[in-house]
Protein backbone atom coordinates (compact mmCIF):
# COMPACT_ATOMS: atom_id res chain seq x y z
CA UNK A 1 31.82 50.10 -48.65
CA UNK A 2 28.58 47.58 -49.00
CA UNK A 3 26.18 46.76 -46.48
CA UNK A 4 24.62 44.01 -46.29
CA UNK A 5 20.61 43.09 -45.50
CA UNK A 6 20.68 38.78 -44.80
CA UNK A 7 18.29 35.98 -43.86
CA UNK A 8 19.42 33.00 -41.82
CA UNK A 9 17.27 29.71 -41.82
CA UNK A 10 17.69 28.40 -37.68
CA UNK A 11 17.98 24.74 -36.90
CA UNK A 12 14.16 25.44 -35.71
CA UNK A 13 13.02 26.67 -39.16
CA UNK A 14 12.74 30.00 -38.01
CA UNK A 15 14.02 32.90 -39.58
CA UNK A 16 16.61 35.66 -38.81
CA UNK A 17 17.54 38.66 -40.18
CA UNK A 18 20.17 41.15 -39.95
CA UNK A 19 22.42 43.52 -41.44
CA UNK A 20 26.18 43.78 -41.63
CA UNK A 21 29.54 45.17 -43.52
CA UNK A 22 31.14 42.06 -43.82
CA UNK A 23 28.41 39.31 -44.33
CA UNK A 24 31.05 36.22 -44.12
CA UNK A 25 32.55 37.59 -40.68
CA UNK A 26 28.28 37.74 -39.35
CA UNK A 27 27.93 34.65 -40.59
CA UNK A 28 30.67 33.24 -39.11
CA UNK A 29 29.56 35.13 -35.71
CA UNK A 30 26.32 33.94 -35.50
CA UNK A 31 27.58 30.17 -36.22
CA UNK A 32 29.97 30.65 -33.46
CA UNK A 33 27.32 31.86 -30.69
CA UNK A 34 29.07 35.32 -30.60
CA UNK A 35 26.45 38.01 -32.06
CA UNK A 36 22.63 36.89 -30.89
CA UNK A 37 21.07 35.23 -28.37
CA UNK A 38 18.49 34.05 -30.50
CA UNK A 39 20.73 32.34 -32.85
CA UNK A 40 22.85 30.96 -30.47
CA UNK A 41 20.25 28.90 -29.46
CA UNK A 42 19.44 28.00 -32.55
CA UNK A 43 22.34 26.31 -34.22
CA UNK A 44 23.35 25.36 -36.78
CA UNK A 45 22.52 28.50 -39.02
CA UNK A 46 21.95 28.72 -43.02
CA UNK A 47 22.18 31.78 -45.26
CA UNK A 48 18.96 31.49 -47.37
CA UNK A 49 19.17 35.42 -48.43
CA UNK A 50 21.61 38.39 -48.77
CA UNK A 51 21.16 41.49 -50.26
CA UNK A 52 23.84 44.20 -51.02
CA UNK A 53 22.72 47.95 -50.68
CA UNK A 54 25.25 50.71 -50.57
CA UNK A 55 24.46 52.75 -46.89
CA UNK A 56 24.03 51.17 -43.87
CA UNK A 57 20.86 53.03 -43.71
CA UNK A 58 19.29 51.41 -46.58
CA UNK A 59 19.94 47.56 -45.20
CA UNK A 60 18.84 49.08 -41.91
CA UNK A 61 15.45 50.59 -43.55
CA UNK A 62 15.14 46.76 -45.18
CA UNK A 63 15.76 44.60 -42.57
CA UNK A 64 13.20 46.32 -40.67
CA UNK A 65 10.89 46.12 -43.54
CA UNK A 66 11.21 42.59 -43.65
CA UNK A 67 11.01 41.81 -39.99
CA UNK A 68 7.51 43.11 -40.35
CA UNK A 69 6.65 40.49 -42.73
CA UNK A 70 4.88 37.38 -42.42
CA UNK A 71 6.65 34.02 -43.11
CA UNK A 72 4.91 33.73 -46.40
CA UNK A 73 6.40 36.72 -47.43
CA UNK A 74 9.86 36.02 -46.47
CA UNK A 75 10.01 32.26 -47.94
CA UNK A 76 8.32 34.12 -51.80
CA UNK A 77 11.71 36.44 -51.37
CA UNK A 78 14.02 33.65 -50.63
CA UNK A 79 12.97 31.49 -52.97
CA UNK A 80 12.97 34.48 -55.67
CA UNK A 81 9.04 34.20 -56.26
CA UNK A 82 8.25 37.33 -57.40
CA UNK A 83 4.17 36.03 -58.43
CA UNK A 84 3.77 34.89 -54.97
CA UNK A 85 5.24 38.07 -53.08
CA UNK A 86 3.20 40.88 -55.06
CA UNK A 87 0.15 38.11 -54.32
CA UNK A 88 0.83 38.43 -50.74
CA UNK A 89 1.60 42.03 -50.71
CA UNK A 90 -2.26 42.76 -52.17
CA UNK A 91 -3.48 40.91 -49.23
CA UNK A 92 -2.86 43.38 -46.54
């Protein structure tokens, strides 16, 4: 079984992330208004990110990794720029 680590742009711009076995059934969830209170107020939701790992523990360990990051970090990952996230990661 796969786990999954996933980013969510809000109708606000902000950002959410999570982690999940079955990303389409979250997805679906958090679109409904069933899973968060913070999404649900913040519909409609967009997946900008998923990442597969194979134990729950490792999306776990990642998601809270990431919710630790600034918004510059997050927007270098979803946008795949590799340059601009080690940039940002020497400038802790």
């Amino acid at each position: 079984m796969s786990f999954w680590l996933y980013i969510l742009r809000c109708a606000d711009a902000s950002y959410y992330i999570g982690h999940t076995d079955d990303l389409e059934k979250r997805i679906a969830e958090h679109n409904w208004g069933k899973v968060s209170p913070y999404t649900r107020k913040r519909r409609p939701l967009h997946l900008v990110f998923a990442d597969e790992f194979p134990t729950r523990l490792e999306a776990l360990e990642r998601e809270r990794q990431l919710k630790g990051w600034s918004r510059a970090k997050k927007e270098a990952l979803i946008k795949g720029n590799w340059t601009r996230l080690r940039e940002l990661a020497r400038h802790l």
